[in-house]
Protein backbone atom coordinates (compact mmCIF):
# COMPACT_ATOMS: atom_id res chain seq x y z
CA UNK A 1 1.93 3.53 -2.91
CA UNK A 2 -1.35 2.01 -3.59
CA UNK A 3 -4.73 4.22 -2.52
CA UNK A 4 -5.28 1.55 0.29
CA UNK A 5 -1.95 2.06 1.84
CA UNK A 6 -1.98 5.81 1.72
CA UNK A 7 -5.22 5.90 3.44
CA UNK A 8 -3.65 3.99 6.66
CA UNK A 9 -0.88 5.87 7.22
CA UNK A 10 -0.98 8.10 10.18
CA UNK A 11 -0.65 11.97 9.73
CA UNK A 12 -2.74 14.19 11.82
CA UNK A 13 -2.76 14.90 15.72
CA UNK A 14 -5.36 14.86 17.77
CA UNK A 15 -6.01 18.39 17.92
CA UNK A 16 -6.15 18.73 13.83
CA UNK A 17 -8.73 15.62 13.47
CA UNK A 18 -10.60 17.01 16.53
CA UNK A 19 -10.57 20.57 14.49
CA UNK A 20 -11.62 18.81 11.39
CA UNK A 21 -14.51 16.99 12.82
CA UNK A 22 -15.46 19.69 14.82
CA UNK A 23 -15.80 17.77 18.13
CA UNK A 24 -13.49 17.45 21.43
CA UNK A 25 -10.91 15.45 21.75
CA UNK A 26 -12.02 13.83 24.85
CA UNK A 27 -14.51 12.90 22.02
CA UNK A 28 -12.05 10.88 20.28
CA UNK A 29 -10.24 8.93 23.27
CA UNK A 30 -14.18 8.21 24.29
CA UNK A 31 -14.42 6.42 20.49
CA UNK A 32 -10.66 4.85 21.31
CA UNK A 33 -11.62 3.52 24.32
CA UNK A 34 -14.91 2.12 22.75
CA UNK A 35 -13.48 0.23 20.37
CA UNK A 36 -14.60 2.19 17.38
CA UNK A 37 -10.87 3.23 16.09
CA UNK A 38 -7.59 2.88 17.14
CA UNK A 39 -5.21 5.32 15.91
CA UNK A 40 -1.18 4.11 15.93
CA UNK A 41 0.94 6.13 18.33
CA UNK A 42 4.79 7.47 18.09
CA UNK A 43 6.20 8.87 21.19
CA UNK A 44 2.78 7.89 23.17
CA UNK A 45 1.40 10.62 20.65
CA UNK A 46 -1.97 9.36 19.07
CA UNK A 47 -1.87 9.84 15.14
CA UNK A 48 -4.49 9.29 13.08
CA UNK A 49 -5.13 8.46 9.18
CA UNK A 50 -7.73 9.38 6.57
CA UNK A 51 -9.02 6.04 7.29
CA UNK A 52 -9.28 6.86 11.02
CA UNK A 53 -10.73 10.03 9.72
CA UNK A 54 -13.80 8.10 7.62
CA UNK A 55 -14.15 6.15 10.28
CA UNK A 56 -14.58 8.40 13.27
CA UNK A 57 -16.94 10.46 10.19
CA UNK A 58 -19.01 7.56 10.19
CA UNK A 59 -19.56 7.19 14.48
CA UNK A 60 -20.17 10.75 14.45
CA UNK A 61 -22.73 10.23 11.92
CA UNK A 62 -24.38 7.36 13.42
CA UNK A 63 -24.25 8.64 16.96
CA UNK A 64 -24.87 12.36 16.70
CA UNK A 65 -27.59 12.45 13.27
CA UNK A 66 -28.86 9.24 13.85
CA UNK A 67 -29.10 8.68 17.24
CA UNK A 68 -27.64 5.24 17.15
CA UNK A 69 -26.09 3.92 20.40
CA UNK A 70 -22.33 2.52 21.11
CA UNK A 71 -23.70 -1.27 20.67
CA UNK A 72 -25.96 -0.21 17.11
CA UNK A 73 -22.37 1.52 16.13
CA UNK A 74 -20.42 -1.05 17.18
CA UNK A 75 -22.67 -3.73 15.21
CA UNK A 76 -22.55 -1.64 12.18
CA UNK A 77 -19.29 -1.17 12.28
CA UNK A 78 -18.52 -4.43 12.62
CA UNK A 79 -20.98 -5.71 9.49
CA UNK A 80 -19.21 -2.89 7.29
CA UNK A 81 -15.95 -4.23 7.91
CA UNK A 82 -17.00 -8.19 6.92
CA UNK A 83 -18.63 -5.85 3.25
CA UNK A 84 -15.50 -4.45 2.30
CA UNK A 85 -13.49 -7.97 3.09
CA UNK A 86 -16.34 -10.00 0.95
CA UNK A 87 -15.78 -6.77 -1.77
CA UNK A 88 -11.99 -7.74 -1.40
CA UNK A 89 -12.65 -11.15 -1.98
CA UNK A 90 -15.30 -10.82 -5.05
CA UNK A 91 -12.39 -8.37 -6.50
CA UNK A 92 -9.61 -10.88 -6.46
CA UNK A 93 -12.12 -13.78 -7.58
CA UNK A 94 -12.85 -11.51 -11.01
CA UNK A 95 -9.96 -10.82 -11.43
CA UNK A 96 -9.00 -14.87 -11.42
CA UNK A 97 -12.15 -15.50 -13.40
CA UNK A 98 -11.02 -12.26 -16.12
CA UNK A 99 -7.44 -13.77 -16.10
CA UNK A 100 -9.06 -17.42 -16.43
CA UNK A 101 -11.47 -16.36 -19.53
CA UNK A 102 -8.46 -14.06 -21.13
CA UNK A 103 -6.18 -17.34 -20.96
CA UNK A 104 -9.25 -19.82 -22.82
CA UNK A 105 -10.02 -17.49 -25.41
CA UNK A 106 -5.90 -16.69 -26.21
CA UNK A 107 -6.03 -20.50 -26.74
CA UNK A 108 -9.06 -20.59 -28.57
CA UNK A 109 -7.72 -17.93 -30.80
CA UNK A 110 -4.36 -19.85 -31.29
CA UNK A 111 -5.85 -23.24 -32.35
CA UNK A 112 -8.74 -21.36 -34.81
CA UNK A 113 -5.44 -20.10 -36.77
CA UNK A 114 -3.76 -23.37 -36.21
CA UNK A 115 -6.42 -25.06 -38.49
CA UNK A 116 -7.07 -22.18 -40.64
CA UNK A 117 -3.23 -22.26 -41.60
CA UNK A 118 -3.38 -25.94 -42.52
């Protein structure tokens, strides 16, 4: 399972993540009915993942150290989310670029011994 996968797959209860990030639970339905994460449920049981988990960090951060309010989280949030896609998406194009430059030099390579040979 890739790094990305394991970090969205639900494990902890409620009352662990609450434990973890030292704050109430009540804390965490208030950041699930905000918007700012939305753990999966089994059995009307919420579960949360470690991405949950950086996530709900990352409000606690803003809201309790910084002072930022639900619409400055929500904003920033929402800009770190369109980062990590444009990451994504400069990842893949490299990796088509890498692929692309790895392909023209393999045929570069051929033809220089092609005419060396002759």
């Amino acid at each position: 399972m890739r790094n990305r996968e394991k970090k969205k797959e639900p494990l902890y209860m409620i009352s662990v993540v609450s434990r973890m990030l030292e704050v109430h639970p009540q804390t965490l339905r208030m950041y699930e009915k905000e918007g700012f994460i939305c753990p999966k449920r089994v059995n009307k049981q919420r579960l949360y993942s470690e991405e949950d988990i950086e996530r709900l960090n990352l409000v606690i951060k803003l809201t309790k150290e910084l002072g930022v309010n639900k619409a400055g989280v929500d904003i920033i949030l929402r800009m770190r989310e369109k980062i990590e896609m444009l990451q994504n998406e400069i990842e893949d194009m490299m990796k088509f670029v890498q692929d692309d430059i790895r392909e023209e030099f393999e045929i570069r390579l051929r033809n220089l011994f092609k005419q060396k040979s002759e």
